[in-house]
Structures are given as structure tokens and as C-alpha cells.
PDB file of N, CA and C in Angstrom:
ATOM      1  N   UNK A   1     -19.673  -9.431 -16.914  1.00  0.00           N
ATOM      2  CA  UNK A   1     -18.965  -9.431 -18.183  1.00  0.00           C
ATOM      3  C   UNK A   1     -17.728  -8.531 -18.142  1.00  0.00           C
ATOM      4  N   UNK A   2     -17.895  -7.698 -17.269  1.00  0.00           N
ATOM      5  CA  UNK A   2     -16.678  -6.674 -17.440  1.00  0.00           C
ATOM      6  C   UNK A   2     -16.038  -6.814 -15.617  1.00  0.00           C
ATOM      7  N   UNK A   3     -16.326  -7.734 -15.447  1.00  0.00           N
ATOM      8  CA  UNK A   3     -15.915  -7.669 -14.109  1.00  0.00           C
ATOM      9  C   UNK A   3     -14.533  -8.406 -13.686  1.00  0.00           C
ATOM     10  N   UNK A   4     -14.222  -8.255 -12.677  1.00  0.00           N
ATOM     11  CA  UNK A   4     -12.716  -8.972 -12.187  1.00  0.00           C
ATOM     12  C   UNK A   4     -12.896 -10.089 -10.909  1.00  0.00           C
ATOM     13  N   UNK A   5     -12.564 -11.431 -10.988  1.00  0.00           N
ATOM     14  CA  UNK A   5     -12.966 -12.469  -9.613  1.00  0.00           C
ATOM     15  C   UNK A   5     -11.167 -12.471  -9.730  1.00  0.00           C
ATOM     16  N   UNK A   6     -11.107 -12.498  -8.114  1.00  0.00           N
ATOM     17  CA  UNK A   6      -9.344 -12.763  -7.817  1.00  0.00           C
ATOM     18  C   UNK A   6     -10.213 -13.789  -6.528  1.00  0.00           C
ATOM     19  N   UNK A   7      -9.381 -14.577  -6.980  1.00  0.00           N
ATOM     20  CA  UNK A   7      -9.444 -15.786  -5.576  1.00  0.00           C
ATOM     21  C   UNK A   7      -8.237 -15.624  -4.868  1.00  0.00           C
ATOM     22  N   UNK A   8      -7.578 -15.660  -3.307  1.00  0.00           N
ATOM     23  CA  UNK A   8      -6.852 -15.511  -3.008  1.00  0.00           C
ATOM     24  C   UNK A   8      -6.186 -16.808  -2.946  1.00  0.00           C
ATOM     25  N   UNK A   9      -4.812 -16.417  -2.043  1.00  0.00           N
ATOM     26  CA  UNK A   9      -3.986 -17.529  -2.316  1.00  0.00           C
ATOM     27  C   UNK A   9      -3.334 -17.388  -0.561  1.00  0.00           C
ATOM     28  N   UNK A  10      -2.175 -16.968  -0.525  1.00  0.00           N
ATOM     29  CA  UNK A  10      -1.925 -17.481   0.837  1.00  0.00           C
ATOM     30  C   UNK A  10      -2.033 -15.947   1.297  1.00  0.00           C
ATOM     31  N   UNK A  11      -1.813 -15.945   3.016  1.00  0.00           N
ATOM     32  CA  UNK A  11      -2.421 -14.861   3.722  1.00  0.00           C
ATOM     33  C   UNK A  11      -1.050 -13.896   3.560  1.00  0.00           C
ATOM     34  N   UNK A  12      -0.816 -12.294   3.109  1.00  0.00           N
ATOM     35  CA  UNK A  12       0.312 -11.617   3.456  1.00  0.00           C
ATOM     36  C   UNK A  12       0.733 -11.809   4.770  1.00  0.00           C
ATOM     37  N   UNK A  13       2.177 -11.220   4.731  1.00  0.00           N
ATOM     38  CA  UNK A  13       2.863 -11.201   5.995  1.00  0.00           C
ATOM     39  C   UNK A  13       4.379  -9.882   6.253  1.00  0.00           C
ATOM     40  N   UNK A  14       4.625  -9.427   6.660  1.00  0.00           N
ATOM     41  CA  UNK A  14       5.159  -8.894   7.235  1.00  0.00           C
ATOM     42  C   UNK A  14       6.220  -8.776   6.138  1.00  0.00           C
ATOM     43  N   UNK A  15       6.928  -7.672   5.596  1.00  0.00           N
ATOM     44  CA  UNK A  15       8.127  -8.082   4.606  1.00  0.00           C
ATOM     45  C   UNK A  15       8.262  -6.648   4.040  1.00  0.00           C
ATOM     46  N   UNK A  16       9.490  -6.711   3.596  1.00  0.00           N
ATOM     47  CA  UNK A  16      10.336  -5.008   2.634  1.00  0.00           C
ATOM     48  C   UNK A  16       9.869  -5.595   1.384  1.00  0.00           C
ATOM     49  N   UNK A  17       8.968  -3.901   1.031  1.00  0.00           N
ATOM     50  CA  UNK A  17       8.824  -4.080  -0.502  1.00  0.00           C
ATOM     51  C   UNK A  17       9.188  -3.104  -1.457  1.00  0.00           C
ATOM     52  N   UNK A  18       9.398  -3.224  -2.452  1.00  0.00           N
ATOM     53  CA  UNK A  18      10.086  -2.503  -3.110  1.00  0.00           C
ATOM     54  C   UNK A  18       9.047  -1.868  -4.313  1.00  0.00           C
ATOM     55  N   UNK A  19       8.527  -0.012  -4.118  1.00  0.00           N
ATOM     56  CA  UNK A  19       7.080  -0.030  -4.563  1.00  0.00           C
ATOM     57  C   UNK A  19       8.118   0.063  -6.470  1.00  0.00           C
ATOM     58  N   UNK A  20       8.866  -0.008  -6.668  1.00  0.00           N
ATOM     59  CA  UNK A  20       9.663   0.036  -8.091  1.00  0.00           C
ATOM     60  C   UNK A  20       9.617   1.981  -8.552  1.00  0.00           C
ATOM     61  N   UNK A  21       9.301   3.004  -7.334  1.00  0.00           N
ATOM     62  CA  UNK A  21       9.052   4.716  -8.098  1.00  0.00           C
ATOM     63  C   UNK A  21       7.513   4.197  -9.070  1.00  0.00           C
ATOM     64  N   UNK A  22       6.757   3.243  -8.451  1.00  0.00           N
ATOM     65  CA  UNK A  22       5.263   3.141  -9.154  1.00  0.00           C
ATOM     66  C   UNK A  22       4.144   3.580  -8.003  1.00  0.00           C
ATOM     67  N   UNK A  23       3.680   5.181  -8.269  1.00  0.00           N
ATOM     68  CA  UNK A  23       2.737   5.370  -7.496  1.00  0.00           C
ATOM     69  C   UNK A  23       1.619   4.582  -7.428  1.00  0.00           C
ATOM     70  N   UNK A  24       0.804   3.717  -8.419  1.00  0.00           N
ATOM     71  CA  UNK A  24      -0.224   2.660  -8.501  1.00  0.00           C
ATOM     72  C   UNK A  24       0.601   1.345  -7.539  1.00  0.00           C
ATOM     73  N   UNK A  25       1.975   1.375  -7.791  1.00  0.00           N
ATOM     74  CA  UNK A  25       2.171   0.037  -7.103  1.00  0.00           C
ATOM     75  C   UNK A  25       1.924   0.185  -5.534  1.00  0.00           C
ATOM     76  N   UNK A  26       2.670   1.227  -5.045  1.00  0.00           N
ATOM     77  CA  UNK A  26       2.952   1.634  -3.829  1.00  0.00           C
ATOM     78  C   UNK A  26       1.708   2.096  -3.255  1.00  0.00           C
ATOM     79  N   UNK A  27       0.719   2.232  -3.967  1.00  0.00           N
ATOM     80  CA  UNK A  27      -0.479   2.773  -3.213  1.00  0.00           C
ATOM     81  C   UNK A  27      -1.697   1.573  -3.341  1.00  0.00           C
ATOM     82  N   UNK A  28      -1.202   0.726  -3.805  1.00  0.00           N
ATOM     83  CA  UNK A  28      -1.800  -0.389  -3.922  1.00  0.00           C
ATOM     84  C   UNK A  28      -1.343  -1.657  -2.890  1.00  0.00           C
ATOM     85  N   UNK A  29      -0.056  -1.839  -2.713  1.00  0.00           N
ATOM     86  CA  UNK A  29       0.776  -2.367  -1.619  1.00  0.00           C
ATOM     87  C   UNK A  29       0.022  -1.737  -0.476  1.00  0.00           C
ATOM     88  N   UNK A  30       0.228  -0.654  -0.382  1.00  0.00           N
ATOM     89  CA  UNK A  30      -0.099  -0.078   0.957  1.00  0.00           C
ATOM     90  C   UNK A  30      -1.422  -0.082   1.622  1.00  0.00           C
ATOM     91  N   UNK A  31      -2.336  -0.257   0.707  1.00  0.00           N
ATOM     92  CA  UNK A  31      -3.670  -0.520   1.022  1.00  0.00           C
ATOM     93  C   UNK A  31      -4.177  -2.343   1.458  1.00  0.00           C
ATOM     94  N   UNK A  32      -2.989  -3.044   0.731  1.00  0.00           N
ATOM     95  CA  UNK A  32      -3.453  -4.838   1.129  1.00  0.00           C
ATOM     96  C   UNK A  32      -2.579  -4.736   2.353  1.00  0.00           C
ATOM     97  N   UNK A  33      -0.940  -4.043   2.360  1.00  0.00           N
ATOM     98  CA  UNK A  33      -0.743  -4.095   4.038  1.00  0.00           C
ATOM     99  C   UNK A  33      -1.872  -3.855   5.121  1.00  0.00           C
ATOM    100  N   UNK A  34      -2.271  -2.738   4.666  1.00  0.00           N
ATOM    101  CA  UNK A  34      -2.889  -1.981   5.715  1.00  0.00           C
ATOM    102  C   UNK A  34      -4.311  -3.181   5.926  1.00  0.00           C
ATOM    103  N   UNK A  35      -4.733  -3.947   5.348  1.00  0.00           N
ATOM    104  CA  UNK A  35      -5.915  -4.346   5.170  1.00  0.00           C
ATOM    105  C   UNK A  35      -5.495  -5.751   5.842  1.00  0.00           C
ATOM    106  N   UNK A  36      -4.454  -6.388   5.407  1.00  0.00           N
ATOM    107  CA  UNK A  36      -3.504  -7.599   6.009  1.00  0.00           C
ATOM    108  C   UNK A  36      -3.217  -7.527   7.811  1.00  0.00           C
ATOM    109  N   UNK A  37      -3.001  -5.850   8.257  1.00  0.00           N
ATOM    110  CA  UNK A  37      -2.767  -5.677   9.666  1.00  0.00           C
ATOM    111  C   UNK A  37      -1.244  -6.214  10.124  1.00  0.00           C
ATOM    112  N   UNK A  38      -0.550  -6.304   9.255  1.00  0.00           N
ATOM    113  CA  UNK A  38       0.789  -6.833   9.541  1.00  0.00           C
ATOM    114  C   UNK A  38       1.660  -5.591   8.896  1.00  0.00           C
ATOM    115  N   UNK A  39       2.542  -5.490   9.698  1.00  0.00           N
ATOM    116  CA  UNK A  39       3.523  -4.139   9.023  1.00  0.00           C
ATOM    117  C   UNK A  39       4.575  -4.500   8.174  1.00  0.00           C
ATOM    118  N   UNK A  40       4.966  -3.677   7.195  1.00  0.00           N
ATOM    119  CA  UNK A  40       5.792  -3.706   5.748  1.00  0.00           C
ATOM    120  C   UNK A  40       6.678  -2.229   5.523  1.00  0.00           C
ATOM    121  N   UNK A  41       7.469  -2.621   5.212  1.00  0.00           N
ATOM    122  CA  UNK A  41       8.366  -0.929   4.632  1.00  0.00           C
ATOM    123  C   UNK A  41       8.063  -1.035   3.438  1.00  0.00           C
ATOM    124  N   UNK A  42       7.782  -0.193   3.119  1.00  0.00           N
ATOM    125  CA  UNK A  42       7.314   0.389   1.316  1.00  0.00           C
ATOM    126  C   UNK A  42       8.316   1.192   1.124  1.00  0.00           C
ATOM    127  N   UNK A  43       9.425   0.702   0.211  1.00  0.00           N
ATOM    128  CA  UNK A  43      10.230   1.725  -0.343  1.00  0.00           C
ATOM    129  C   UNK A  43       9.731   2.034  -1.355  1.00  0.00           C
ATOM    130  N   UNK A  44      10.359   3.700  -1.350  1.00  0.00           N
ATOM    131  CA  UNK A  44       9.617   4.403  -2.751  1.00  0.00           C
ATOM    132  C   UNK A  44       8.169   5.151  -2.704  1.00  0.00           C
ATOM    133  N   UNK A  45       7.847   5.143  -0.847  1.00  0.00           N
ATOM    134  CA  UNK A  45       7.326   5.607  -0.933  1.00  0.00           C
ATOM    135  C   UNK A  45       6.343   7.105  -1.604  1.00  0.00           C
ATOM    136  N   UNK A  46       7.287   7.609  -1.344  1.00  0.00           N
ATOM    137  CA  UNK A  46       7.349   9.381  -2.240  1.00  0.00           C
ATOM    138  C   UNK A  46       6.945   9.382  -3.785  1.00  0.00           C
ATOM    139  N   UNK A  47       6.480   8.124  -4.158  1.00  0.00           N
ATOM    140  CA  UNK A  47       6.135   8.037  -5.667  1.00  0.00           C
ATOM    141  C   UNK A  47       4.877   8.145  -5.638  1.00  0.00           C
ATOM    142  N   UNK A  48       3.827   8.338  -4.659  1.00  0.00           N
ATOM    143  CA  UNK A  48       2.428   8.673  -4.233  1.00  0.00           C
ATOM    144  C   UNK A  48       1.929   9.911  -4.858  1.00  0.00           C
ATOM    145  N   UNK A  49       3.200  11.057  -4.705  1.00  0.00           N
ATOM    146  CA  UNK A  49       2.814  12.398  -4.888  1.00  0.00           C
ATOM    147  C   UNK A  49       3.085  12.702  -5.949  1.00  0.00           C
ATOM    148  N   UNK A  50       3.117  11.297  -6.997  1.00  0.00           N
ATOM    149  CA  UNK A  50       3.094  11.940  -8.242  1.00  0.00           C
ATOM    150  C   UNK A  50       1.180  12.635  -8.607  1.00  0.00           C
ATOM    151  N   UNK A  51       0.769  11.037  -7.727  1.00  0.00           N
ATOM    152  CA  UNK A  51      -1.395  11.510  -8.371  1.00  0.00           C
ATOM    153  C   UNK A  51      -2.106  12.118  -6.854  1.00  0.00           C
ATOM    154  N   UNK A  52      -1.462  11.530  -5.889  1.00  0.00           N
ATOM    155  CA  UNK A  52      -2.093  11.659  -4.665  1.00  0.00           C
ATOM    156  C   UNK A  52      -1.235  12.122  -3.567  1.00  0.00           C
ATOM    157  N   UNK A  53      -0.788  13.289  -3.835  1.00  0.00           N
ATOM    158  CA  UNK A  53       0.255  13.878  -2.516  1.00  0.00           C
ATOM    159  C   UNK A  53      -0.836  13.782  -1.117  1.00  0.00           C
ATOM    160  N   UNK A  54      -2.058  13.526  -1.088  1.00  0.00           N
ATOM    161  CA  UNK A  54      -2.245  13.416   0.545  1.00  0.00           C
ATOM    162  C   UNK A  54      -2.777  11.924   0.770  1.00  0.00           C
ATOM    163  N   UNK A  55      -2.260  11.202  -0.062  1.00  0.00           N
ATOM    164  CA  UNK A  55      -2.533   9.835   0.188  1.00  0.00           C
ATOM    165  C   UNK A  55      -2.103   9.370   1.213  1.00  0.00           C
ATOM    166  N   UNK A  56      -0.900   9.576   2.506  1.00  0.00           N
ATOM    167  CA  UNK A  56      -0.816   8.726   3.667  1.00  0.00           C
ATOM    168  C   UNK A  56      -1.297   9.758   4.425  1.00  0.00           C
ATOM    169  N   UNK A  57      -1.772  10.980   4.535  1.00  0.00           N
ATOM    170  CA  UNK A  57      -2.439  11.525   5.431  1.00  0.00           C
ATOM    171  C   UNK A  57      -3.701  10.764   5.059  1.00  0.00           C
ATOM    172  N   UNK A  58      -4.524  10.652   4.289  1.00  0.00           N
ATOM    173  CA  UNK A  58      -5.638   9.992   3.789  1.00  0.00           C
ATOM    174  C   UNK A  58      -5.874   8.588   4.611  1.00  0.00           C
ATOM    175  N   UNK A  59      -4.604   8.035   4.317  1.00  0.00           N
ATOM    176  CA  UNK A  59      -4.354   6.189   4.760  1.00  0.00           C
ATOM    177  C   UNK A  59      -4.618   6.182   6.162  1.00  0.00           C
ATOM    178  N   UNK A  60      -4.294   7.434   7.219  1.00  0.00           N
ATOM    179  CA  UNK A  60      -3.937   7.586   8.731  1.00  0.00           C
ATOM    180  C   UNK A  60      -5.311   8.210   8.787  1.00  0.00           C
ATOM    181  N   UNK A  61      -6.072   8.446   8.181  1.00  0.00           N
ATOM    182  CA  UNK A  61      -7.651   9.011   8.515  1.00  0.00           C
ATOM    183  C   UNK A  61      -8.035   7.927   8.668  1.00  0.00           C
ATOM    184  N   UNK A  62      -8.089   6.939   7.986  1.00  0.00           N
ATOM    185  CA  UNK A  62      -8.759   5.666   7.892  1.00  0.00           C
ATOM    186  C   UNK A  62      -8.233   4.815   8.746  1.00  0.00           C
ATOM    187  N   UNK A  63      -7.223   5.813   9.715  1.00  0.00           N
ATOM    188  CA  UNK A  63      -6.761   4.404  11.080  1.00  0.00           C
ATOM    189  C   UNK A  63      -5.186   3.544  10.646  1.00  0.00           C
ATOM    190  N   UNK A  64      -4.810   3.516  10.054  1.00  0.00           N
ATOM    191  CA  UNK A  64      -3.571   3.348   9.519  1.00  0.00           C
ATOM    192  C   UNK A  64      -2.283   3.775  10.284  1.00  0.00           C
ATOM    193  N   UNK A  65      -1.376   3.273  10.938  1.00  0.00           N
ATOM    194  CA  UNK A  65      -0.595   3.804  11.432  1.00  0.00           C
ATOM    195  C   UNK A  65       1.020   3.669  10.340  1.00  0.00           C
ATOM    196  N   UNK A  66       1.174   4.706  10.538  1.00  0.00           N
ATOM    197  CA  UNK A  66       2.477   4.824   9.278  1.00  0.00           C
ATOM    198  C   UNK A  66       3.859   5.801   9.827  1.00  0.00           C
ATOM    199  N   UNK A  67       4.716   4.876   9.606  1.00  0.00           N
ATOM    200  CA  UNK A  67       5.820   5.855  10.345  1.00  0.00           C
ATOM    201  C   UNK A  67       6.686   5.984   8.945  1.00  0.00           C
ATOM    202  N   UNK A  68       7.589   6.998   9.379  1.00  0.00           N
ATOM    203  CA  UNK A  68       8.469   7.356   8.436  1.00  0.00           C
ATOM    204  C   UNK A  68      10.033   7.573   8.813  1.00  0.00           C
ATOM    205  N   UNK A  69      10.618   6.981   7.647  1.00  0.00           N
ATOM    206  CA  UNK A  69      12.340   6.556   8.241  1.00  0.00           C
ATOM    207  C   UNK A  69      12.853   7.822   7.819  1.00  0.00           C
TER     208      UNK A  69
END
């Protein structure tokens, strides 16, 4: 009753995204990249440390490889 069904649709792929300065967006992007296995630039990154300043140290615990421009 209070639950959420998402059916997917086509498979991600590789692409510049633009997180909009939305720490929920950008940390949400970054988790279906990372889960997709295909690499993405997340601009805007730095909008993380508004709730979660150790969120890509966090992401790289979990095996994540993340570089920075």
C-alpha cells in the first residue's frame, strides 16, 4: 500500500549529466551509474556536501571507481 513498483525501461549508458547543484539528484545518478557499470561525468558534483560530505569516499568503499577533473 505504501510501496513503490518502477518497471524499467531501456538499459543506461555512458553520458554527461548534469546533477542541476541537487545533492538528491547527483547522489542518486551516481548510484544507478555506478550500478549500470558504465562511466558518466556528474556535473555538480560538490552538491553532495550539502547532506553527505563523505559520500564518494563512501561510493569508493563500495568499489566504485571515481575520478575527479
Amino acid at each position: 500500500e505504501d510501496g513503490l513498483l518502477i518497471c524499467g525501461g531501456k538499459r543506461l549508458c555512458a553520458a554527461k549529466i548534469d546533477g542541476c547543484n541537487d545533492h538528491r539528484i547527483v547522489m542518486a545518478l551516481a548510484v544507478a551509474v555506478y550500478a549500470a557499470g558504465l562511466p558518466a561525468l556528474l556535473r555538480g558534483a560538490e552538491a553532495v556536501n550539502k547532506s553527505w560530505p563523505a559520500f564518494w569516499d563512501t561510493l569508493r568503499g563500495l568499489g566504485a571507481k571515481i575520478d575527479t577533473e
